[in-house]
Protein backbone atom coordinates (compact mmCIF):
# COMPACT_ATOMS: atom_id res chain seq x y z
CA UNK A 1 70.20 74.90 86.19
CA UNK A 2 72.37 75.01 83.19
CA UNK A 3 73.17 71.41 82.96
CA UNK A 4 76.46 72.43 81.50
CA UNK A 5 79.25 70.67 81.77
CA UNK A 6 83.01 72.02 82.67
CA UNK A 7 86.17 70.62 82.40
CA UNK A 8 87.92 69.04 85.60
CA UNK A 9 90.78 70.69 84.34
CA UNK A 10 89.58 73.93 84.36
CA UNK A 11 88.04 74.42 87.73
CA UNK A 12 89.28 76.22 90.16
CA UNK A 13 87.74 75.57 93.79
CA UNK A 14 88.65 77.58 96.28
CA UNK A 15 88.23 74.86 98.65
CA UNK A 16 90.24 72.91 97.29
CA UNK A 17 93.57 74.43 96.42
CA UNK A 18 96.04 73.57 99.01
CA UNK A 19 97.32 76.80 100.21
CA UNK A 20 93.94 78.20 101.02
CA UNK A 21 93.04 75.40 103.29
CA UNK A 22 93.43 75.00 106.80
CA UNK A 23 95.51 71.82 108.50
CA UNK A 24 94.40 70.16 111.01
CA UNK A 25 96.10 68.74 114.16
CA UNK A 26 96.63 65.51 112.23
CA UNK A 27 98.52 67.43 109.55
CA UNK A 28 95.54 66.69 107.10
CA UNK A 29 94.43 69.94 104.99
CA UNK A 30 90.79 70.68 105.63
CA UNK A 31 88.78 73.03 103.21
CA UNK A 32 87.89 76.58 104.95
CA UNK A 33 84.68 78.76 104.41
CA UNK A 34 84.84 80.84 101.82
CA UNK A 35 83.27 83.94 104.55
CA UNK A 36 87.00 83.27 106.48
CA UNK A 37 89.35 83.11 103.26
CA UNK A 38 87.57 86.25 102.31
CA UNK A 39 87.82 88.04 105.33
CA UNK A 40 91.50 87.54 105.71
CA UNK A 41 92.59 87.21 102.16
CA UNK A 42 90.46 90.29 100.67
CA UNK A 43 89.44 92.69 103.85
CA UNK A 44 85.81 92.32 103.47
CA UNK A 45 82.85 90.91 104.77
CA UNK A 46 80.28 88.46 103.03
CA UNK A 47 77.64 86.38 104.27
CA UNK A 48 76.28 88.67 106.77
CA UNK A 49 72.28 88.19 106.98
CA UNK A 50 70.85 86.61 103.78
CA UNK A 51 73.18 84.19 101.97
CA UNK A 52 73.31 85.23 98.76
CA UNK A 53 75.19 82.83 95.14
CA UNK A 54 76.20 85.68 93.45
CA UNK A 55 77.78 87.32 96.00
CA UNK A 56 80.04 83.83 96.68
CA UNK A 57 80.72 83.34 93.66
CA UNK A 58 81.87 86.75 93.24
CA UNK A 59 84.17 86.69 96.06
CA UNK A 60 85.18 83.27 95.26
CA UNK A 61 86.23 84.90 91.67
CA UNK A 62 87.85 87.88 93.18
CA UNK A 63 90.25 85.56 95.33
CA UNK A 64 91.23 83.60 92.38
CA UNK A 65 92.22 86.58 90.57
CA UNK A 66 94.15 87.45 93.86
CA UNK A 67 96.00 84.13 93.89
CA UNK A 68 95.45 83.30 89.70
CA UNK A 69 99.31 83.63 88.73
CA UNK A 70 100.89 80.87 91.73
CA UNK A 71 97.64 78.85 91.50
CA UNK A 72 98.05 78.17 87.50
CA UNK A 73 102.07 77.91 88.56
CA UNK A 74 100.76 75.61 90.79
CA UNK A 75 98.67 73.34 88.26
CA UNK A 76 101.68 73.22 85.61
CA UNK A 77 103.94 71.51 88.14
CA UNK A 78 103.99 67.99 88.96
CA UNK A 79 102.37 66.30 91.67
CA UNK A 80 104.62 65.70 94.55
């Protein structure tokens, strides 16, 4: 490892951002694997056999750029 450190305020988790997750019966949102968000989000398949980091994180990359413009809209608004 890197032992780098990022700013909070400049991650992006895909599991995290609100409209990517799922809610549950409760109403509470619940984070979804990354294979499902890229499967319906980006048409494609991932995970299939061996597991691999760089292919996550380059589909997790790929679905920020999908969503980058409303997420950073997102961040710049206050918290409801």
């Amino acid at each position: 490892l890197f032992k780098r450190d990022h700013p909070r305020a400049r991650t992006r988790d895909t599991a995290r951002w609100s409209p990517l997750m799922r809610t549950n019966r409760g109403g509470k949102k619940r984070p979804r694997k990354l294979r499902d968000l890229v499967r319906e989000h980006l048409g494609r398949s991932i995970q299939e056999g061996e597991h691999g980091s760089v292919e996550d994180a380059t589909a997790a990359m790929d679905l920020y750029r999908k969503f980058a413009t409303d997420w950073e809209a997102s961040l710049r608004q206050p918290a409801a």
